[in-house]
N, C-alpha and C. Protein backbone atom coordinates (compact mmCIF):
# COMPACT_ATOMS: atom_id res chain seq x y z
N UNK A 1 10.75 69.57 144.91
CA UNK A 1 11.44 70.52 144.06
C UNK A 1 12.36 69.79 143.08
N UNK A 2 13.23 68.59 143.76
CA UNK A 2 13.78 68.00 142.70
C UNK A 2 13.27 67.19 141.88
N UNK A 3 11.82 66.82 142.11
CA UNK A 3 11.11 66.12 140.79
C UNK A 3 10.47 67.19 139.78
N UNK A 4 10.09 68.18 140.34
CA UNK A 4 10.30 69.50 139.71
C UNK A 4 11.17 69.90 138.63
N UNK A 5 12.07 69.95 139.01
CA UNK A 5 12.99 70.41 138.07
C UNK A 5 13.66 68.84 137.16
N UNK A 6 13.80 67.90 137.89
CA UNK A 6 13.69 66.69 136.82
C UNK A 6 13.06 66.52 135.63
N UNK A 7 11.80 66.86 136.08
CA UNK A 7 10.64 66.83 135.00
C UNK A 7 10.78 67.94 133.75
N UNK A 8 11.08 68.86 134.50
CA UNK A 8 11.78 70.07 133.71
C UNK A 8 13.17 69.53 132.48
N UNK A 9 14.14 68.75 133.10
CA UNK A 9 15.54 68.24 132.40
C UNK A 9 14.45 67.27 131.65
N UNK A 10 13.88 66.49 131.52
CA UNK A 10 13.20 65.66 130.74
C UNK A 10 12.25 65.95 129.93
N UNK A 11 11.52 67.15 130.13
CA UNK A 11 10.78 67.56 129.20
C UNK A 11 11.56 68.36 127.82
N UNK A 12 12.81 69.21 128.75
CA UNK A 12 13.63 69.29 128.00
C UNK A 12 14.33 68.33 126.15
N UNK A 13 14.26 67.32 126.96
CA UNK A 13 15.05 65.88 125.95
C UNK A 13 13.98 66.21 124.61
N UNK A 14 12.79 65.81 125.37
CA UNK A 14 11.48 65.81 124.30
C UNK A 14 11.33 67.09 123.08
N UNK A 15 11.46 67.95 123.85
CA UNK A 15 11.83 69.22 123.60
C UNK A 15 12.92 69.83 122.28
N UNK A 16 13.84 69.36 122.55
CA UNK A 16 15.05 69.39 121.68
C UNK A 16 14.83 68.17 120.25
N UNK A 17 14.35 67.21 120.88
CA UNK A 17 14.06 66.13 119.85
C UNK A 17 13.08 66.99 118.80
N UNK A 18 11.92 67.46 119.59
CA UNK A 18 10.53 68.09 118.50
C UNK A 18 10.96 69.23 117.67
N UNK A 19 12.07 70.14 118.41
CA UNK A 19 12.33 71.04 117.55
C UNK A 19 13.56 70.84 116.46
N UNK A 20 14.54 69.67 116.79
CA UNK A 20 15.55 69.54 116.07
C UNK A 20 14.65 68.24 114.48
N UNK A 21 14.26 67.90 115.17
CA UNK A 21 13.79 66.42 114.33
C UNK A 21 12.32 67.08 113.37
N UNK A 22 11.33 67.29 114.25
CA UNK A 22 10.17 67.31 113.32
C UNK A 22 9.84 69.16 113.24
N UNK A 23 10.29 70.14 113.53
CA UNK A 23 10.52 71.47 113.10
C UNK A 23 11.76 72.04 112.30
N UNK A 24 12.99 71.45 112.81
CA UNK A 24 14.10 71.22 111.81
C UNK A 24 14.26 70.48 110.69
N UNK A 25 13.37 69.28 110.74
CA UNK A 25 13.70 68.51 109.11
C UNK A 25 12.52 68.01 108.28
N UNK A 26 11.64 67.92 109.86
CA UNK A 26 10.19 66.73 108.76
C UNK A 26 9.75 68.05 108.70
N UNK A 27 9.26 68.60 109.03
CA UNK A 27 8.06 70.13 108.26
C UNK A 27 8.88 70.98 108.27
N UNK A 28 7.94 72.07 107.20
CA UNK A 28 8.64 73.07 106.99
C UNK A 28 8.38 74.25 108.25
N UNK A 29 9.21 74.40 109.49
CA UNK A 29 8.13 75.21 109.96
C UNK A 29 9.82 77.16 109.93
N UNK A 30 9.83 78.08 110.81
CA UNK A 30 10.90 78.82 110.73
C UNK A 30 12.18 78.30 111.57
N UNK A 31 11.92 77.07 111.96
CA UNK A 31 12.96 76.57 112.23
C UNK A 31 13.64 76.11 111.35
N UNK A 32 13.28 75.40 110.39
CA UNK A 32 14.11 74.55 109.10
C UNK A 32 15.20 75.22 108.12
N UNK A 33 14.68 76.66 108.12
CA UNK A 33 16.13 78.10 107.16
C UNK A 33 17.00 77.94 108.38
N UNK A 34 16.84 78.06 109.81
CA UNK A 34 17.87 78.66 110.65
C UNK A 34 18.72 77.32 110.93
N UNK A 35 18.08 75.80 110.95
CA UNK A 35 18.76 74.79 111.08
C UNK A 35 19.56 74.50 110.08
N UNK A 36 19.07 74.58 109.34
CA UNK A 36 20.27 74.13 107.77
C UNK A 36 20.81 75.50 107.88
N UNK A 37 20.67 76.56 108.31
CA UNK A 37 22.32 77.19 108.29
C UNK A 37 23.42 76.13 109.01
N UNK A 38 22.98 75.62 110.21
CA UNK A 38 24.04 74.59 111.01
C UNK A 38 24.21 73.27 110.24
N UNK A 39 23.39 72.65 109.23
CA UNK A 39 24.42 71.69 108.81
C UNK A 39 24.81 72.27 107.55
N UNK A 40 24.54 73.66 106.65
CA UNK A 40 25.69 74.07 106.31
C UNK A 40 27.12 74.52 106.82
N UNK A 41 27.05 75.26 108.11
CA UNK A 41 28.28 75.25 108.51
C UNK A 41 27.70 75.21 110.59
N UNK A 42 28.24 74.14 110.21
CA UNK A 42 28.44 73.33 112.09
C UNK A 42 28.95 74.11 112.65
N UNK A 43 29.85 75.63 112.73
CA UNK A 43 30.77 76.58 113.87
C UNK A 43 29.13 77.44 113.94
N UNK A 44 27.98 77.26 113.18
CA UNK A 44 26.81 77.86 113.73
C UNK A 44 26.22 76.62 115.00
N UNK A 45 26.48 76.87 116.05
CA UNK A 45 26.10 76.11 116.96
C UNK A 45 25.30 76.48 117.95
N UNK A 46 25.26 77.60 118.25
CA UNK A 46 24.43 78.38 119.38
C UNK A 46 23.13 78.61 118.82
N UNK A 47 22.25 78.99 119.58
CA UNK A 47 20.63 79.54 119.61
C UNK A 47 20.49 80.19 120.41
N UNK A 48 21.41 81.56 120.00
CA UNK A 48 21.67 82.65 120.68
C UNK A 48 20.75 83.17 120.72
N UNK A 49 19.78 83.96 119.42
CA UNK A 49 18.38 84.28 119.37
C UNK A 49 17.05 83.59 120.87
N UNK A 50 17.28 82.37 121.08
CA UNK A 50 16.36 81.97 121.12
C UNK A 50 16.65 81.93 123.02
N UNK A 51 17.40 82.25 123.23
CA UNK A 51 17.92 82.64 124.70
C UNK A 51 17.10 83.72 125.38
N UNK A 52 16.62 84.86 125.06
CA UNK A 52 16.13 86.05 125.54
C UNK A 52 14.45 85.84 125.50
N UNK A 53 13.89 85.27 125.07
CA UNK A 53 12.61 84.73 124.99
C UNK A 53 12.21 83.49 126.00
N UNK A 54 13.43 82.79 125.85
CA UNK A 54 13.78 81.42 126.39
C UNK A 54 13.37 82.09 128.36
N UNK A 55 14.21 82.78 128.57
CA UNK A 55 14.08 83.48 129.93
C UNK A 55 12.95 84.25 130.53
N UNK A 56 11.86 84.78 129.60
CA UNK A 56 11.36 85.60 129.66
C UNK A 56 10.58 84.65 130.98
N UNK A 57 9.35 83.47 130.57
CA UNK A 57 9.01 82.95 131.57
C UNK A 57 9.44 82.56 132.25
N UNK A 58 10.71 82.62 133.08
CA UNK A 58 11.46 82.09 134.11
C UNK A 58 11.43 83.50 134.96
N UNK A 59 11.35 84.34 134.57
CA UNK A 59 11.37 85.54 135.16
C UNK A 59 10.11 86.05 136.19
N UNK A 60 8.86 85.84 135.05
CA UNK A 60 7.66 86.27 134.69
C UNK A 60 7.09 85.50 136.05
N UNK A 61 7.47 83.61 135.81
CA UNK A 61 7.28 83.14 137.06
C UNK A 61 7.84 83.55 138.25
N UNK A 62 8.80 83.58 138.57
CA UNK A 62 9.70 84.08 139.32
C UNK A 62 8.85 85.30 140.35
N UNK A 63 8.71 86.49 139.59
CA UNK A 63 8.20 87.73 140.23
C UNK A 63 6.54 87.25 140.66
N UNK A 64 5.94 86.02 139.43
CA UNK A 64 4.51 85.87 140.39
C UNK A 64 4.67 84.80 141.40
N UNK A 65 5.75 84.76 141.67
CA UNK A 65 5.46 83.54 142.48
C UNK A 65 4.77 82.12 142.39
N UNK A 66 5.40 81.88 140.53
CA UNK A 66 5.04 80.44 140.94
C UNK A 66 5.73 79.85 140.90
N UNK A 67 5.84 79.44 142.25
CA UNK A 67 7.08 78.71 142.46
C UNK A 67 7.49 76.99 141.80
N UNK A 68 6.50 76.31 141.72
CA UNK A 68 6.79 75.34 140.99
C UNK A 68 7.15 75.75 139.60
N UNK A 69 6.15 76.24 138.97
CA UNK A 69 6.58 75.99 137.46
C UNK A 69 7.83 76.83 136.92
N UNK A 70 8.35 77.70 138.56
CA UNK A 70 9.60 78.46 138.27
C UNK A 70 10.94 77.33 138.11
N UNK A 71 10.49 76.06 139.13
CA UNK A 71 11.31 75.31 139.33
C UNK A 71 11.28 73.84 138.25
N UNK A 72 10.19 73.62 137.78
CA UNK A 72 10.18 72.90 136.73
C UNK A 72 10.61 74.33 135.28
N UNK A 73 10.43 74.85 135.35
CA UNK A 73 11.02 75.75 133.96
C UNK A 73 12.55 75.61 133.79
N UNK A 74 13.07 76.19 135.04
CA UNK A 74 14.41 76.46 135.18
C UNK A 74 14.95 74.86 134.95
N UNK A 75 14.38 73.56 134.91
CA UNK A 75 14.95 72.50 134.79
C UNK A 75 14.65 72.61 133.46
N UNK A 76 13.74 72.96 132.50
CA UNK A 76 13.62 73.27 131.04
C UNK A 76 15.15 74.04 130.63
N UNK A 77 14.87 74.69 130.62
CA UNK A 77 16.08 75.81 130.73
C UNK A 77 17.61 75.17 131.08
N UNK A 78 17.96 74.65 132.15
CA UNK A 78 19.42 73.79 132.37
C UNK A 78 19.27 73.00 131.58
N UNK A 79 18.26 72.44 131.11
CA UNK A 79 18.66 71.56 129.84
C UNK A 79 18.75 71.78 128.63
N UNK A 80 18.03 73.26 128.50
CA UNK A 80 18.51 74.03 127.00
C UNK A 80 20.13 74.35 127.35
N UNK A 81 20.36 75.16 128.28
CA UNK A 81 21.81 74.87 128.81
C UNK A 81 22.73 73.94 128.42
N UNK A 82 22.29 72.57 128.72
CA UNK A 82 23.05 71.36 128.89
C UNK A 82 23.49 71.57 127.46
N UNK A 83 22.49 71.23 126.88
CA UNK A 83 22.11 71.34 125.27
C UNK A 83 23.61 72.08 124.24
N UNK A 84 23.31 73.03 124.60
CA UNK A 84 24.43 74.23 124.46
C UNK A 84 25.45 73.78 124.12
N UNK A 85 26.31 73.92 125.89
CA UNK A 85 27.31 73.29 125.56
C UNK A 85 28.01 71.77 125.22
N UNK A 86 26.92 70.37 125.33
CA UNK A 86 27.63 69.72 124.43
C UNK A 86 26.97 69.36 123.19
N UNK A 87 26.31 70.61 122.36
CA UNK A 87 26.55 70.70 121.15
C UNK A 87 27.77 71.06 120.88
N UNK A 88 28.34 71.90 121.31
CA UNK A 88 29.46 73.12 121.18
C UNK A 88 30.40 71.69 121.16
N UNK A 89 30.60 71.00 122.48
CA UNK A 89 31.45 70.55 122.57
C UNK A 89 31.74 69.03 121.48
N UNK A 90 30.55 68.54 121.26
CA UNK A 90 30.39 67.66 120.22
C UNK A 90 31.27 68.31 118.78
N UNK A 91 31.33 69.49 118.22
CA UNK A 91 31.60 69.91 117.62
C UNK A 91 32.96 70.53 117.33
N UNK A 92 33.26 70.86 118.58
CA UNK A 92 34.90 71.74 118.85
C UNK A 92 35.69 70.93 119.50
N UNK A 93 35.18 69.67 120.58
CA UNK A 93 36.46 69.55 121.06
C UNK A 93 36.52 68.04 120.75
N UNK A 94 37.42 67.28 120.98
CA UNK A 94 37.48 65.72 121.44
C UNK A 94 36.72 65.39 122.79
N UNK A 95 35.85 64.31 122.52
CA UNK A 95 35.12 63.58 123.47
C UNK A 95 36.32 63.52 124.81
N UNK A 96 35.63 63.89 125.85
CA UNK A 96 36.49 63.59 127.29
C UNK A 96 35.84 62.18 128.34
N UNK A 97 35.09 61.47 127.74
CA UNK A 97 34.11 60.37 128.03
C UNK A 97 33.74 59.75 127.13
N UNK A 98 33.34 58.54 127.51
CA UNK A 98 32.73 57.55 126.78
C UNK A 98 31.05 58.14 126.25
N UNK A 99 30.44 58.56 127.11
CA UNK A 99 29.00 59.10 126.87
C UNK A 99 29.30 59.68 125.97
N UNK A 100 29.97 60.91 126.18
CA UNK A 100 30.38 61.76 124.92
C UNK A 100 30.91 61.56 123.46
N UNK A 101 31.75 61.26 123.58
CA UNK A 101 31.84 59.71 122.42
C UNK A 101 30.77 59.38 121.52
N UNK A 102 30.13 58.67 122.26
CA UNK A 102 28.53 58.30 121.55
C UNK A 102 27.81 59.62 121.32
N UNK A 103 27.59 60.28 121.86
CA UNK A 103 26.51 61.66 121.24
C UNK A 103 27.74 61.97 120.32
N UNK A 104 29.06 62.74 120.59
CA UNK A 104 29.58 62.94 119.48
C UNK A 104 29.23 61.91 117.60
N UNK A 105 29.62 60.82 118.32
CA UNK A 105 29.08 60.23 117.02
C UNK A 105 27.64 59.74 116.49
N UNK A 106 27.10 59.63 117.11
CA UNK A 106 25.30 60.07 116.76
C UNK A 106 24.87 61.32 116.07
N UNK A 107 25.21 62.30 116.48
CA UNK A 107 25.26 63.49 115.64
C UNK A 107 26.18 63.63 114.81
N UNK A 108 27.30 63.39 114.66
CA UNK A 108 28.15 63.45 113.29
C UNK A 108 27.48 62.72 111.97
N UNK A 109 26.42 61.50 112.52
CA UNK A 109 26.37 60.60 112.14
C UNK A 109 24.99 61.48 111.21
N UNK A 110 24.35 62.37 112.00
CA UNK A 110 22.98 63.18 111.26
C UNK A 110 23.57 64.10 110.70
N UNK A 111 24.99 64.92 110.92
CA UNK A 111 25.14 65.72 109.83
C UNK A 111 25.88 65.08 109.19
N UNK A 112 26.66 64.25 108.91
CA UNK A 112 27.51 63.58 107.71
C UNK A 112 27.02 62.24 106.60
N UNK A 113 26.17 61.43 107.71
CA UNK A 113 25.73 60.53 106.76
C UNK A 113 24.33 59.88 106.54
N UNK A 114 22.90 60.49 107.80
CA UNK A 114 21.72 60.79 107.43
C UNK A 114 20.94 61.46 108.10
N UNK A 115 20.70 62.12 107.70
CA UNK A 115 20.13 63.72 108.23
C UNK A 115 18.69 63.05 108.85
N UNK A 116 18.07 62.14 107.93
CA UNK A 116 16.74 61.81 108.58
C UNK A 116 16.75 61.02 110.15
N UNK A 117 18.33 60.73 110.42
CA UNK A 117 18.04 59.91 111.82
C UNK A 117 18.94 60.52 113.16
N UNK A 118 18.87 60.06 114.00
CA UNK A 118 19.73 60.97 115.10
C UNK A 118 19.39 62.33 115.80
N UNK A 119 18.11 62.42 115.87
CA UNK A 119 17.69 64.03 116.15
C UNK A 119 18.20 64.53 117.58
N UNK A 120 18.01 63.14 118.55
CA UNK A 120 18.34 64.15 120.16
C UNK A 120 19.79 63.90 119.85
N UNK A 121 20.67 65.41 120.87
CA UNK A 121 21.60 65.72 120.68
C UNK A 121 22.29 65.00 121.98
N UNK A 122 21.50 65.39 122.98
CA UNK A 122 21.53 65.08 124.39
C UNK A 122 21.31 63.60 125.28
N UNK A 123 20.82 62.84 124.66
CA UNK A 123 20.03 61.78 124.35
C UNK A 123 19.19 60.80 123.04
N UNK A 124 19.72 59.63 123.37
CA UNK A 124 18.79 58.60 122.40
C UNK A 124 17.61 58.62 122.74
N UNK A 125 16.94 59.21 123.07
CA UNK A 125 15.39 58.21 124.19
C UNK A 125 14.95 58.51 123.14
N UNK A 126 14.51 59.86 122.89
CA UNK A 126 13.64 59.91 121.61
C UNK A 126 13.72 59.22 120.37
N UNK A 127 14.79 59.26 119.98
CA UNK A 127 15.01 58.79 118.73
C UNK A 127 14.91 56.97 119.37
N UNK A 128 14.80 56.36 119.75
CA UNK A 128 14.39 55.43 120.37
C UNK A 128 13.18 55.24 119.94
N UNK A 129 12.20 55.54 121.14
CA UNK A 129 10.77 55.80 120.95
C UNK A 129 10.23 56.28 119.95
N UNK A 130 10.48 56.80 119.13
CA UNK A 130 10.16 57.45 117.62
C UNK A 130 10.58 56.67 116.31
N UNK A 131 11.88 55.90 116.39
CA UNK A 131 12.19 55.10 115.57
C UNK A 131 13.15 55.94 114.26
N UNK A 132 14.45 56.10 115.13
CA UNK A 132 14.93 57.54 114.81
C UNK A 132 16.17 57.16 114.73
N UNK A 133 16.24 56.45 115.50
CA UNK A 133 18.05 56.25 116.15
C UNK A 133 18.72 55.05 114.92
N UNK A 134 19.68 55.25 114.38
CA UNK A 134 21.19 54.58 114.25
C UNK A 134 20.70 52.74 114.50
N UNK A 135 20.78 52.17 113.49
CA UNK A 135 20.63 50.70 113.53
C UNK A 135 21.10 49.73 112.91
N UNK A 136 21.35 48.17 113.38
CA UNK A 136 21.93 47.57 112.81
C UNK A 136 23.30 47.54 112.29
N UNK A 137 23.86 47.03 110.89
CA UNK A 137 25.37 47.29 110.41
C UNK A 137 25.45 48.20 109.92
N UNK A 138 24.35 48.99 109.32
CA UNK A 138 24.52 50.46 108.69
C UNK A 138 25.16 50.91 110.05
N UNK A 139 24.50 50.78 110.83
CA UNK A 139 24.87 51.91 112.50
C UNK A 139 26.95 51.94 112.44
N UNK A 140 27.41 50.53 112.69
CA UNK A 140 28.68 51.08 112.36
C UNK A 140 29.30 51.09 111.23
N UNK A 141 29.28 51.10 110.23
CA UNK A 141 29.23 51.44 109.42
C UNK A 141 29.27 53.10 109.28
N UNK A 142 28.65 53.53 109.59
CA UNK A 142 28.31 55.05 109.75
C UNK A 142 29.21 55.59 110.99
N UNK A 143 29.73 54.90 111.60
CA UNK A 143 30.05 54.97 113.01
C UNK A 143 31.55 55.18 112.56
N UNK A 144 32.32 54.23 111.56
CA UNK A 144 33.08 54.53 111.63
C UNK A 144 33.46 55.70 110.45
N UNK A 145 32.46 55.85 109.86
CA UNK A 145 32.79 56.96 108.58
C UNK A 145 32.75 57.85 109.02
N UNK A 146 32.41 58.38 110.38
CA UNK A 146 32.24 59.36 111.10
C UNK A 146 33.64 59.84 112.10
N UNK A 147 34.48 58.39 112.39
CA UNK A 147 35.58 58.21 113.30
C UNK A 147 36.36 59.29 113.16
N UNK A 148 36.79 59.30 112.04
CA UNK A 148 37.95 60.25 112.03
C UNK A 148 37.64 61.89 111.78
N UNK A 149 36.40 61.93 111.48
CA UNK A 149 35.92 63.92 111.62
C UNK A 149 37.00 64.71 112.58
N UNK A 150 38.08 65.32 112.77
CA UNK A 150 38.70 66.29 113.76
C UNK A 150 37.33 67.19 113.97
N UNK A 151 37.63 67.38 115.65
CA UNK A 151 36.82 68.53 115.85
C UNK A 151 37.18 69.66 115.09
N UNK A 152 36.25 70.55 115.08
CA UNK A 152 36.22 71.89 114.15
C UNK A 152 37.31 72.42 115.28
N UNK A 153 37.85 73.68 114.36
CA UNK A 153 39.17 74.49 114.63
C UNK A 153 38.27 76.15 114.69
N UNK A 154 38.92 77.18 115.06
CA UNK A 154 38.47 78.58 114.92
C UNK A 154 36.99 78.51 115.84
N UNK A 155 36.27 79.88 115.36
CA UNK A 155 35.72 80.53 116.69
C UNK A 155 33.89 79.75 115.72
N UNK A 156 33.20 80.13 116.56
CA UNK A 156 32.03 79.46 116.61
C UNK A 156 30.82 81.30 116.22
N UNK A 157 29.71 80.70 115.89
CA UNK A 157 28.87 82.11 116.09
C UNK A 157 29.05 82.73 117.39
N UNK A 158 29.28 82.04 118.31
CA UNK A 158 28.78 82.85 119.62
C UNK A 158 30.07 84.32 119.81
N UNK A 159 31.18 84.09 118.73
CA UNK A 159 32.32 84.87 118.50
C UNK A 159 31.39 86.37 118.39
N UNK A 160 30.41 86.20 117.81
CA UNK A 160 29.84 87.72 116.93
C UNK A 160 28.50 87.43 117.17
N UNK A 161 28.12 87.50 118.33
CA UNK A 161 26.42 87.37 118.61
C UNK A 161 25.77 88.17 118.14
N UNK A 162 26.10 89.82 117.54
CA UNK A 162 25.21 90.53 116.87
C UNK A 162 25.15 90.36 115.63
N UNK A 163 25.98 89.87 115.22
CA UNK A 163 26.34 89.54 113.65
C UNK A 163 25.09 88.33 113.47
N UNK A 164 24.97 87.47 114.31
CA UNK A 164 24.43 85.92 113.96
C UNK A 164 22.88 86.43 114.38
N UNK A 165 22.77 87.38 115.39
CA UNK A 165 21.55 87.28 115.63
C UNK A 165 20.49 88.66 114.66
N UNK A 166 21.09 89.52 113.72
CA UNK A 166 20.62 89.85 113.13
C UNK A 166 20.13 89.08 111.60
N UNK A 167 21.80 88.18 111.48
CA UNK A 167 21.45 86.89 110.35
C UNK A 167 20.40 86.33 110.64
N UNK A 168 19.87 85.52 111.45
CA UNK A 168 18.54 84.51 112.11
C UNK A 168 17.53 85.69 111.83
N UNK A 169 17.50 87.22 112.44
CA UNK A 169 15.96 88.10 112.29
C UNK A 169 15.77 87.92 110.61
N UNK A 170 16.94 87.75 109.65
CA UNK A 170 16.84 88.18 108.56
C UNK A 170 16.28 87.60 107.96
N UNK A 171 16.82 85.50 108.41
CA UNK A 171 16.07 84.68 107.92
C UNK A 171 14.65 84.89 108.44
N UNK A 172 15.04 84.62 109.45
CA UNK A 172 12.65 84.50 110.30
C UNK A 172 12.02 85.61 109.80
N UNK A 173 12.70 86.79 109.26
CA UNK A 173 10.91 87.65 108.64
C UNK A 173 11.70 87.19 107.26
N UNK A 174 12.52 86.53 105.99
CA UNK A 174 12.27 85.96 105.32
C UNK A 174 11.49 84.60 104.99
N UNK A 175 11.55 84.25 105.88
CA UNK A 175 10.54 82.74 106.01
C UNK A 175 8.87 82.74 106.31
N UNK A 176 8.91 84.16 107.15
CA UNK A 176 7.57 84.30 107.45
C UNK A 176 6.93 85.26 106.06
N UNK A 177 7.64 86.23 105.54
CA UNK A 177 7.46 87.02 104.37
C UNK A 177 7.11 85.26 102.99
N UNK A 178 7.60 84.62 103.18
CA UNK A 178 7.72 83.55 102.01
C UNK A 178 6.36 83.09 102.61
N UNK A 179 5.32 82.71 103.29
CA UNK A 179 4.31 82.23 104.02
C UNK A 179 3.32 83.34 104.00
C-alpha cells in the first residue's frame, strides 16, 4: 500500500511538471489562458476548479472497490494537495526551511526572470531530466534578483472561490469557443 501510494506522490511530480511546463507554456492547450492569469497576478494560486473532477475518481474507485488504484490515486491527489499549499506558501509567506527556500526561489525565478525554465513547483526532478532547471552563473544571478521579492500581502483567490471559479468557466468555454 505504501508503494502504492508512493507511486501515486511521484506520478504526481511528473504530473504537475506536464501540466505546468508543456500545457501551461510550450503548447497552446486550455490550460495556457488560466495559467497566465497566475503569472499575471500570483494571489491567483489555487486550482480550485480543478478539485471537484480531481476527486471524482477517488470516489468512483473507492465505491468499486479498487482498492489499489484507490490507494495509488489518493497518493496522486496528496500530491496535488502538497502542491497547493506550497504554492500558496511559496507565494504568501517566508520560507520556514531551507528546502523551501529553494522552491521558493526556483519559482520566483519562472515568474520573474524566465518563464521558459523552472516548471516543477514541488520538485527539480523534472526540470532536471527535461533540461529545464536553473543553470550555471545565470542560475545565481537570477537567484539573487529574485532575493528580495517580499511575500505577497492580502487574500489569495481561494478568498472568493465562486468568483474565481466562474472566471476559469469563462475562460475554458472562451478558449474552447476560440478552437
Amino acid at each position: 500500500m505504501l508503494g502504492l501510494f508512493g507511486a501515486g506522490l511521484l506520478i504526481w511530480t511528473f504530473l504537475e511538471y506536464a501540466i505546468h511546463g508543456w500545457m501551461g507554456h510550450r503548447f497552446a492547450t486550455f490550460v495556457t489562458p488560466l495559467h497566465h492569469v497566475h503569472h499575471r497576478d500570483p494571489r491567483a494560486v489555487f486550482a480550485l476548479g480543478a478539485w471537484l473532477p480531481a476527486l471524482a475518481p477517488l470516489f468512483i474507485g473507492a465505491a468499486t472497490g479498487a482498492r489499489g488504484w484507490t490507494i495509488f490515486y489518493a497518493g496522486v491527489l496528496a500530491g496535488f494537495a502538497a502542491y497547493e499549499v506550497l504554492h500558496y506558501r511559496i507565494h504568501f509567506r517566508a520560507p520556514a526551511f531551507r528546502s523551501e527556500a529553494r522552491m521558493r526561489t526556483r519559482h520566483l525565478i519562472h515568474h520573474y526572470c524566465a518563464p521558459a525554465i523552472c516548471f516543477g513547483v514541488t520538485t527539480a526532478l523534472w526540470d532536471r531530466v527535461f533540461g529545464t532547471s536553473e543553470s550555471g552563473a545565470d542560475a545565481a544571478v537570477m537567484a539573487a534578483r529574485v532575493a528580495a521579492i517580499a511575500p505577497l500581502e492580502g487574500p489569495s483567490n481561494v478568498a472568493a472561490p465562486g468568483v474565481v471559479i466562474r472566471r476559469v468557466m469563462r475562460q475554458m468555454i472562451a478558449t474552447i469557443a476560440i478552437r
